[in-house]
Protein backbone atom coordinates (compact mmCIF):
# COMPACT_ATOMS: atom_id res chain seq x y z
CA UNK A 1 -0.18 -18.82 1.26
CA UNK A 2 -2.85 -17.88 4.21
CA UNK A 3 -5.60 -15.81 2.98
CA UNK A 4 -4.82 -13.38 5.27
CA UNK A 5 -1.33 -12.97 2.96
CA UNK A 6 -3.31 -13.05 -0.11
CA UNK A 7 -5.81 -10.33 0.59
CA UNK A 8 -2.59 -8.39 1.71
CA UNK A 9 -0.73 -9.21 -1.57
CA UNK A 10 -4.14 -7.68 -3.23
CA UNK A 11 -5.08 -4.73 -1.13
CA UNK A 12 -1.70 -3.10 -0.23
CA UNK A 13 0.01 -3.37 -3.84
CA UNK A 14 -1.50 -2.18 -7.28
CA UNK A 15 -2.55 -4.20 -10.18
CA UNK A 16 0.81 -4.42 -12.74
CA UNK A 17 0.46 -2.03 -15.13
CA UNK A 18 -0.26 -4.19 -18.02
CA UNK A 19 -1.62 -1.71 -21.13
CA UNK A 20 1.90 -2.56 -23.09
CA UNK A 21 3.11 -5.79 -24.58
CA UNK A 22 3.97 -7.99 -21.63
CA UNK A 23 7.50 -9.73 -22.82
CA UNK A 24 7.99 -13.57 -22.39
CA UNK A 25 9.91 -12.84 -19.31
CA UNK A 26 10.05 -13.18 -15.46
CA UNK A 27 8.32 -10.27 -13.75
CA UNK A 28 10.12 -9.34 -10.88
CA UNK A 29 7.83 -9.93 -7.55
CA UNK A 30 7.58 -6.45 -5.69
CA UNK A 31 9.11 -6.19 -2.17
CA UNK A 32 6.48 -7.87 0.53
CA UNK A 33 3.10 -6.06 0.78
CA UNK A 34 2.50 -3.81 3.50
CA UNK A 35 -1.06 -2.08 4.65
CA UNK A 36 -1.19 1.21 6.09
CA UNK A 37 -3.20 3.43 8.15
CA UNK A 38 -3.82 5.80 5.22
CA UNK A 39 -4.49 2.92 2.71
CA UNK A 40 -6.77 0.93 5.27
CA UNK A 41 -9.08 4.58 5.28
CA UNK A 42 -9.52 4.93 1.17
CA UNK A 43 -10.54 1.47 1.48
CA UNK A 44 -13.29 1.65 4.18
CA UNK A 45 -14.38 5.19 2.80
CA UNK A 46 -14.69 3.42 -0.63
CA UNK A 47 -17.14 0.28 0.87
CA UNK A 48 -19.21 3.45 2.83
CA UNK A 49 -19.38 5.04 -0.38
CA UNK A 50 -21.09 2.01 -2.06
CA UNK A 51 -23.07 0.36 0.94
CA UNK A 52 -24.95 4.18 1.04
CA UNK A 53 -26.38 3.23 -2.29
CA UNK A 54 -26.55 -0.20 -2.01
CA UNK A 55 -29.98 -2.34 -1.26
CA UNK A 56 -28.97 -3.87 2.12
CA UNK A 57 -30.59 -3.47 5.29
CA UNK A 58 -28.89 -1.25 8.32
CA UNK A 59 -28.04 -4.12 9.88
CA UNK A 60 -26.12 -5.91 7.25
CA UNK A 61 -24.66 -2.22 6.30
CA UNK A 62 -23.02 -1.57 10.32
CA UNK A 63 -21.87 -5.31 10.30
CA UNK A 64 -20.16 -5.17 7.00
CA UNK A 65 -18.52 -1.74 7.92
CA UNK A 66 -17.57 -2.21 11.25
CA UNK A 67 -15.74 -6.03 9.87
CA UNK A 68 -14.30 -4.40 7.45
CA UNK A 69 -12.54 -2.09 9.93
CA UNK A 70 -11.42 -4.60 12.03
CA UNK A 71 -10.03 -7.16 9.29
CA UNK A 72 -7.99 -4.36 8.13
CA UNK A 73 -6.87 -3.70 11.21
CA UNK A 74 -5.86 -6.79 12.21
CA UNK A 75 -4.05 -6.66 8.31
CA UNK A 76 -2.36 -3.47 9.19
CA UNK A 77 -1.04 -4.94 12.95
CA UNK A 78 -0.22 -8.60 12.00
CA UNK A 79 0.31 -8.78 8.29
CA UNK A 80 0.01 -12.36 6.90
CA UNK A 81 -0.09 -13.65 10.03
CA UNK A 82 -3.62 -12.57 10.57
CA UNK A 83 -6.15 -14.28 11.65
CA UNK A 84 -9.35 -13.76 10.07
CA UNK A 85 -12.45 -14.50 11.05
CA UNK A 86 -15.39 -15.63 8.36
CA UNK A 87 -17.45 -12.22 8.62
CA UNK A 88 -13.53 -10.53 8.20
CA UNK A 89 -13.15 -12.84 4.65
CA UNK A 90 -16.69 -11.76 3.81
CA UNK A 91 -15.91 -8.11 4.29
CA UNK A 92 -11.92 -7.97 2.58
CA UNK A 93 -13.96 -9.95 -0.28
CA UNK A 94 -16.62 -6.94 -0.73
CA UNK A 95 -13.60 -4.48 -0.53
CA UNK A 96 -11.30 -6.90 -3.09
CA UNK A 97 -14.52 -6.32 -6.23
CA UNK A 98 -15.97 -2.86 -5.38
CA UNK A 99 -12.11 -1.83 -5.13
CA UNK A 100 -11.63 -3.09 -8.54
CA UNK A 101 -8.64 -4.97 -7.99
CA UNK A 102 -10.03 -8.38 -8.61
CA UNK A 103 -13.52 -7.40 -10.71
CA UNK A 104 -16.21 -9.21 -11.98
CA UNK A 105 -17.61 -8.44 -15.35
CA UNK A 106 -20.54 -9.48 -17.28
CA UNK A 107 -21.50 -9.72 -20.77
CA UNK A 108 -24.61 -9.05 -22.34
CA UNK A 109 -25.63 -10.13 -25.62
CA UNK A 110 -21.82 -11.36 -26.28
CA UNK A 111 -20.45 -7.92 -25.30
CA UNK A 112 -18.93 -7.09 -21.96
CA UNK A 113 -20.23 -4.98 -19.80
CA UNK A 114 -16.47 -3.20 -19.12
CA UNK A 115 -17.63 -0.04 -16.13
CA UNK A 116 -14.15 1.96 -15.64
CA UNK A 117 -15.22 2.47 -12.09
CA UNK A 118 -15.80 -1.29 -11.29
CA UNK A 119 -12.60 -2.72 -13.14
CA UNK A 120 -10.12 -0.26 -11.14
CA UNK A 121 -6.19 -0.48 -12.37
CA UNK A 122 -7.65 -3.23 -15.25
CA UNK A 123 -9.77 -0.59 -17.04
CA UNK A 124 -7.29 0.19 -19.33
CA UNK A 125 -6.39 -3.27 -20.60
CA UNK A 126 -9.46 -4.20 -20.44
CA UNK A 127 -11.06 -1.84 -22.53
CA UNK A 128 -8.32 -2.17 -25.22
CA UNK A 129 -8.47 -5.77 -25.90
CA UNK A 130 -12.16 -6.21 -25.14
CA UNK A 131 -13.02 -7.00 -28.63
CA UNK A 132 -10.52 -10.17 -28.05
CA UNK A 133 -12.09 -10.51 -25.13
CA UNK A 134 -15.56 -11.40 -26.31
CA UNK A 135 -13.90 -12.90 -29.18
CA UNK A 136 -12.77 -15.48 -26.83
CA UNK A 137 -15.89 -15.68 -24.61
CA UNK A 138 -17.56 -16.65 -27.76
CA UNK A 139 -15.72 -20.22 -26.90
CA UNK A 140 -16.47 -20.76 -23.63
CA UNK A 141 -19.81 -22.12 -22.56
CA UNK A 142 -21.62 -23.66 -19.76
CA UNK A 143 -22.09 -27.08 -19.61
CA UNK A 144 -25.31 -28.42 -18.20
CA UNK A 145 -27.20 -31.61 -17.17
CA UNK A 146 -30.55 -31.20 -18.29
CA UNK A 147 -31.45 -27.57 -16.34
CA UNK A 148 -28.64 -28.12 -13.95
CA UNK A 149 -25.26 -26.05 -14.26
CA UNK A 150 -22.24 -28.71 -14.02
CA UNK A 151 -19.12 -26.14 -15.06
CA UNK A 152 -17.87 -24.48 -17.93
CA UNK A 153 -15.93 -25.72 -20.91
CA UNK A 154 -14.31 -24.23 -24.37
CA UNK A 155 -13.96 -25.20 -27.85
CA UNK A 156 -10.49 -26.82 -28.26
CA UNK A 157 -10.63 -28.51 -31.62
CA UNK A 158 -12.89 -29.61 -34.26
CA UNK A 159 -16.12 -30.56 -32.48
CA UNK A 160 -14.44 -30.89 -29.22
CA UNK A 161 -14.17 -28.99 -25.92
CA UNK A 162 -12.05 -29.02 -22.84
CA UNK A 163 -13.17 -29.31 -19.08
CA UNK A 164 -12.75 -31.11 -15.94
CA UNK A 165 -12.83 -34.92 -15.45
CA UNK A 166 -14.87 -33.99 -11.94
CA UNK A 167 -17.42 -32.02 -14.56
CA UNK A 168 -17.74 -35.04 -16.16
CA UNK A 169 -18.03 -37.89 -13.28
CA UNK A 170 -20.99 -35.26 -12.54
CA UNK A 171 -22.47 -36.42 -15.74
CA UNK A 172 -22.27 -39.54 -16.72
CA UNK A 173 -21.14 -42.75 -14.76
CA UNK A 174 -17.55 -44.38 -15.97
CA UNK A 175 -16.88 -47.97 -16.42
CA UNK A 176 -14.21 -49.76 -18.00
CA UNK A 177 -13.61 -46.74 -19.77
CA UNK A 178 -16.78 -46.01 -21.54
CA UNK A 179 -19.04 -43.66 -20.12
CA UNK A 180 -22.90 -42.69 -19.63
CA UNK A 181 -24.69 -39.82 -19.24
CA UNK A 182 -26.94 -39.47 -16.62
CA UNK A 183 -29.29 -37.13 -18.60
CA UNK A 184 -28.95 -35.16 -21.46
CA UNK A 185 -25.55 -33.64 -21.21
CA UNK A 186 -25.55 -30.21 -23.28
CA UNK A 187 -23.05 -27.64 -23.70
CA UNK A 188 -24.34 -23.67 -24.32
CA UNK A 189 -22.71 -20.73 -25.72
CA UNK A 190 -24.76 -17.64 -24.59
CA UNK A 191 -24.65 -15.30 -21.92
CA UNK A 192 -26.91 -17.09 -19.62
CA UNK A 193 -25.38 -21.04 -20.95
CA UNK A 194 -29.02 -21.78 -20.51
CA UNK A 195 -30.33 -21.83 -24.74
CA UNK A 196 -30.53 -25.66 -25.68
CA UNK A 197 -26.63 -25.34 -27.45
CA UNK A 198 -24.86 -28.30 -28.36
CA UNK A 199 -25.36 -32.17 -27.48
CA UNK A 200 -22.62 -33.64 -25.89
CA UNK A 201 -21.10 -37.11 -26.85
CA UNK A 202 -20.32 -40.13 -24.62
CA UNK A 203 -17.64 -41.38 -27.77
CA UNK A 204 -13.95 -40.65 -27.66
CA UNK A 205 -13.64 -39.21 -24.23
CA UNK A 206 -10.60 -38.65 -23.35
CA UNK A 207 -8.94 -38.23 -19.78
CA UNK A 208 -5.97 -38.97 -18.17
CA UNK A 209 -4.32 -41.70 -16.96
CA UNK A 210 -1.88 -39.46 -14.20
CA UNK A 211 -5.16 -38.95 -12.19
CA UNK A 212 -5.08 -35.22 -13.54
CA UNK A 213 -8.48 -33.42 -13.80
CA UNK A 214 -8.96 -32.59 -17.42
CA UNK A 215 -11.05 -34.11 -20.31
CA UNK A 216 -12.13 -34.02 -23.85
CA UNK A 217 -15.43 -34.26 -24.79
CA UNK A 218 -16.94 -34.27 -28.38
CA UNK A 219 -19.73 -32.25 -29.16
CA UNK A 220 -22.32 -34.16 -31.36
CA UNK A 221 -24.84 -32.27 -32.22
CA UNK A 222 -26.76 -28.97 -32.13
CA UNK A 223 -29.92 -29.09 -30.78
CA UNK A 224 -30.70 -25.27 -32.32
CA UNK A 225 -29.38 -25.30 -35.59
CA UNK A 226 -26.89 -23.11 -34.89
CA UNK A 227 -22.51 -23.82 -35.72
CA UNK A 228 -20.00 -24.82 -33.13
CA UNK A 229 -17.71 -21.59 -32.37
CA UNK A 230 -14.13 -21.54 -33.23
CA UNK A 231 -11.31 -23.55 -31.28
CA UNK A 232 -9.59 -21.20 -29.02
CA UNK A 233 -5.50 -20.69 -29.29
CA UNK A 234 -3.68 -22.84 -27.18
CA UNK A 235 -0.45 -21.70 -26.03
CA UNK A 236 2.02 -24.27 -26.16
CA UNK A 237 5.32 -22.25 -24.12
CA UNK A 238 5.38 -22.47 -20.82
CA UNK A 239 7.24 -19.11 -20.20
CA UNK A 240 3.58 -17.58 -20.40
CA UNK A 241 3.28 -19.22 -16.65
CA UNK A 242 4.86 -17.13 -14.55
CA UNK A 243 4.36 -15.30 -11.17
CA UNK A 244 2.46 -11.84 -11.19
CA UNK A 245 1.66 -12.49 -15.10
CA UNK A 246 -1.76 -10.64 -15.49
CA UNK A 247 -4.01 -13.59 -16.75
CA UNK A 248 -8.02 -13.81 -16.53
CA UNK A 249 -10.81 -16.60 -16.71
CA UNK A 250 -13.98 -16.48 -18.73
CA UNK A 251 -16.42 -18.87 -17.12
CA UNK A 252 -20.23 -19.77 -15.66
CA UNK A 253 -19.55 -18.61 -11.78
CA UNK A 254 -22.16 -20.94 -9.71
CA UNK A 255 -23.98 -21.07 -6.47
CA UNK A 256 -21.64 -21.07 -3.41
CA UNK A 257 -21.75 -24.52 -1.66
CA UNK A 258 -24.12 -24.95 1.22
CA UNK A 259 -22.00 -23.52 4.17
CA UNK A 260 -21.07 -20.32 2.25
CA UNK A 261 -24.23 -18.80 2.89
CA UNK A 262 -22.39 -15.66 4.19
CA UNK A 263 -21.57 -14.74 0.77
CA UNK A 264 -25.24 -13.86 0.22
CA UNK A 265 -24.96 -10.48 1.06
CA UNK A 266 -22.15 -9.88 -0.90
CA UNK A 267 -23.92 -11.22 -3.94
CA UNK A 268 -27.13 -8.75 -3.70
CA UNK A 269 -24.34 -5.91 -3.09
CA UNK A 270 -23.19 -6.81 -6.38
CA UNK A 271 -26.40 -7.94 -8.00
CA UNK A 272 -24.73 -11.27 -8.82
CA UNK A 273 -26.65 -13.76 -10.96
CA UNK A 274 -25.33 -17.14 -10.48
CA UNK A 275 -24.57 -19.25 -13.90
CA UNK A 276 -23.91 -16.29 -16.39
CA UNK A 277 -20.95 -15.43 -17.92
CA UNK A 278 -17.98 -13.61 -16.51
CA UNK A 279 -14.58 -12.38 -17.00
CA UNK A 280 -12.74 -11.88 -14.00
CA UNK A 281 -8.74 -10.83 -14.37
CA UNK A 282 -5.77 -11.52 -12.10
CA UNK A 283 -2.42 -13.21 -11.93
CA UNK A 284 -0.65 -16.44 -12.11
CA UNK A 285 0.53 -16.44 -8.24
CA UNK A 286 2.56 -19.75 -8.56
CA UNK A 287 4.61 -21.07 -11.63
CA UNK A 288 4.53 -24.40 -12.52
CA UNK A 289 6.40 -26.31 -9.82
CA UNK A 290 6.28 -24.15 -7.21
CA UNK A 291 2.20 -24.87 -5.90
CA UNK A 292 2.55 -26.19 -2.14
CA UNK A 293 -0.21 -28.12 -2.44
CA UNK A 294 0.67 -30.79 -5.40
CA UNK A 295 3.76 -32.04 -7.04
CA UNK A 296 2.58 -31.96 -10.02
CA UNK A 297 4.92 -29.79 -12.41
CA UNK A 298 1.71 -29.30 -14.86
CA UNK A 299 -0.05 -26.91 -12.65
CA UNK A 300 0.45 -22.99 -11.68
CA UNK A 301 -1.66 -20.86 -9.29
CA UNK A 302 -3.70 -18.07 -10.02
CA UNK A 303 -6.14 -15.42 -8.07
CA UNK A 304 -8.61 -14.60 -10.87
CA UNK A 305 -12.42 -14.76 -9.08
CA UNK A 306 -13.93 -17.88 -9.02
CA UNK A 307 -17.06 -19.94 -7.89
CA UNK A 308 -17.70 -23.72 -8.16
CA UNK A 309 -19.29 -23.37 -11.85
CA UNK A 310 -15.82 -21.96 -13.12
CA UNK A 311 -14.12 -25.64 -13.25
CA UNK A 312 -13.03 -26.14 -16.90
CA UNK A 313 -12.67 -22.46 -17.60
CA UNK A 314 -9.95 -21.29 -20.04
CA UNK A 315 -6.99 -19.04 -18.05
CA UNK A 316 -6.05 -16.83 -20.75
CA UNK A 317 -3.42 -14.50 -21.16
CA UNK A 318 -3.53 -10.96 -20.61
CA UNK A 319 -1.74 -7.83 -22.03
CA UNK A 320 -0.06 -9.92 -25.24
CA UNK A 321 -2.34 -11.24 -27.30
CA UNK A 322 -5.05 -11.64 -24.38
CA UNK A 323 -6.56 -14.08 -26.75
CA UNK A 324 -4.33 -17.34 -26.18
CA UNK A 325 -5.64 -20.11 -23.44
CA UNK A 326 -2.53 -20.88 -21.07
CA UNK A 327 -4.35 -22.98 -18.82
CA UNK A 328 -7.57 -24.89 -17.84
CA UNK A 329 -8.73 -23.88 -14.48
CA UNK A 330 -9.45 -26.84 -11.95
CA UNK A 331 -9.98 -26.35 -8.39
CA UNK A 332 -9.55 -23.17 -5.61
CA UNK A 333 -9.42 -22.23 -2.08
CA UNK A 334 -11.31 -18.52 -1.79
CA UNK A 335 -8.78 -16.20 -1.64
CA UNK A 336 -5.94 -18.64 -0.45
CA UNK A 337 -5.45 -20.13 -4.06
CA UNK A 338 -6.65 -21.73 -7.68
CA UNK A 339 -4.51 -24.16 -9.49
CA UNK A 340 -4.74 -24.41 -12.88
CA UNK A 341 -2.97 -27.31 -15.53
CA UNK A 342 -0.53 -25.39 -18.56
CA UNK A 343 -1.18 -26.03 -21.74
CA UNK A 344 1.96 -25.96 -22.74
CA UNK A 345 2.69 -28.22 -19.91
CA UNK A 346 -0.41 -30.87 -21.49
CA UNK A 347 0.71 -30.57 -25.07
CA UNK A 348 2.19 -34.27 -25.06
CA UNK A 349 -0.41 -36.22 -23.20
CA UNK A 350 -2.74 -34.49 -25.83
CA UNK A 351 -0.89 -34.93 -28.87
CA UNK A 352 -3.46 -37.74 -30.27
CA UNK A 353 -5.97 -34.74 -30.47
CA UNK A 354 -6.39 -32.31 -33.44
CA UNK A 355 -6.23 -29.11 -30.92
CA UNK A 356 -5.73 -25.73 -31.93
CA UNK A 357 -2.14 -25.00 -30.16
CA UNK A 358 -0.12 -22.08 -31.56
């Protein structure tokens, strides 16, 4: 999918209504996006509406108005066959959060910071399941190299967590299987991931043999006193994975990579804080099988908002339980897509682990 079809997909069709039970069943795709003349205006009165307020310069406030007109214009004339220009991503990106149709939420102090008028259609969810919500951020913390942010991981098992192998090969060095840490590899629970946590072990990791980027790690020790949180649910059916299924990530978003410095501005017009915790909801766009970019029948697509510190972030479901981990987030292409391994999909190449599945 182009981005210019993805940012259609998001701006010209609302977020599933999603307050009921969601049934283990396919959700039938609406008919193909389209973005009109009348929709194209809410949108650019909505970014004038927060730009006026917003600590930007003049400068930054014409150029991000007068982009944002033109990539929806070129959306409205072309339709996924768009071609958008970087300072067009930039400004369909601003429009995408202050829009609320693909938020960004914090928490503070283990509770999440859930604004009605920043989480748009997902307010309602949202706000009913937030105690599971924090419940599940609880799990998920930020794993770190000394003071460096390396990704995010969750609580899996008795004294073990779940993340990338690529979060790992940023730690330690592998060789003939065993591995060494480059530093004092720590994993940390808070809002922030930056309190000293829990030591992580270089004994029984375990990854993959298909090449697939996911590991276990063992925590082995706290380094404040304090108790491991509780394994997460693991969802072991794969009919959770399917296309338009609301879903969202908690996770440590990081510093864009040098060469995304355009995204500055959009980060003071949101007063982002790089490393923290965040819950940003969205949808499985691709089942399993059916992500162009890898044959693998283990991994799905999905749109929640991410940044490079997300990899090894739990993709949990949303609207049944909204407490139950259907996937480990891996990789992403802004707005074009992020893939994502099931579960359900893992459970036998895990089953010499003591994880929590349900």
């Amino acid at each position: 999918m182009s981005a210019a079809s993805s940012y259609l997909k998001l701006l010209a069709k609302p977020v599933p209504a999603v307050a009921g039970t969601v049934a283990r069943e396919v959700i039938i795709p609406p008919p193909d996006p389209r973005l009109d003349d009348t929709e194209s205006a809410r949108l650019q009165d909505k970014l004038a509406s927060k730009l006026a307020t917003a600590e930007v310069s003049e400068a930054e406030r014409e150029g991000l108005t007068d982009a944002a007109g033109r990539a929806l214009g070129k959306l409205v004339s072309d339709g996924g066959h768009a071609a958008l220009s970087p300072p067009d991503i930039m400004a369909l990106e601003a429009l995408v959060v202050i829009d609320g149709i693909r938020p960004v939420v914090d928490f503070r102090d283990g509770a999440l910071m859930a604004e009605p008028d920043r989480l748009g259609e997902w307010a309602e969810v949202t706000l009913r399941d937030a105690a599971r919500i924090e419940e599940v951020a609880q799990s998920v913390g930020r794993i770190n190299l000394g003071d460096r942010q390396m990704g995010t991981g969750f609580v899996v098992g008795p004294h073990t967590i779940m993340t990338n192998r690529h979060v790992l090969e940023g730690l330690a060095e592998g060789q003939d299987g065993a591995w060494r840490f480059r530093g004092e590899a720590t994993i940390a629970f808070g809002d922030h991931g930056a309190e000293r946590g829990f030591r992580l072990s270089e004994q029984d990791i375990s990854t993959c043999g298909l090449g697939r980027d996911y590991v276990l790690m063992d925590v082995a020790a706290a380094l404040d006193g304090g108790e491991l949180p509780g394994a997460l649910r693991l969802e072991d059916s794969r009919s959770f994975v399917l296309p338009n299924r609301p879903v969202y990530i908690v996770g440590y978003p990081g510093k864009p990579l040098p060469g995304t410095e355009r995204f500055s501005l959009l980060q003071r017009l949101f007063n982002c804080e790089y490393g923290r915790k965040r819950y940003c909801p969205g949808e499985v766009s691709s089942g399993l099988g059916e992500v162009a970019e890898t044959s693998d029948k283990a991994v799905f697509g999905h749109d929640c908002t991410t940044l490079g510190g997300n990899s090894g972030s739990p993709v949990v479901d949303l609207g049944e339980s909204s407490a139950t981990v259907v996937g480990v987030h891996f990789a992403g292409i802004r707005r074009v897509s992020n893939f994502a391994y099931s579960l359900a999909a893992l459970r036998d190449d895990l089953e010499d682990r003591a994880l929590n599945y349900v």
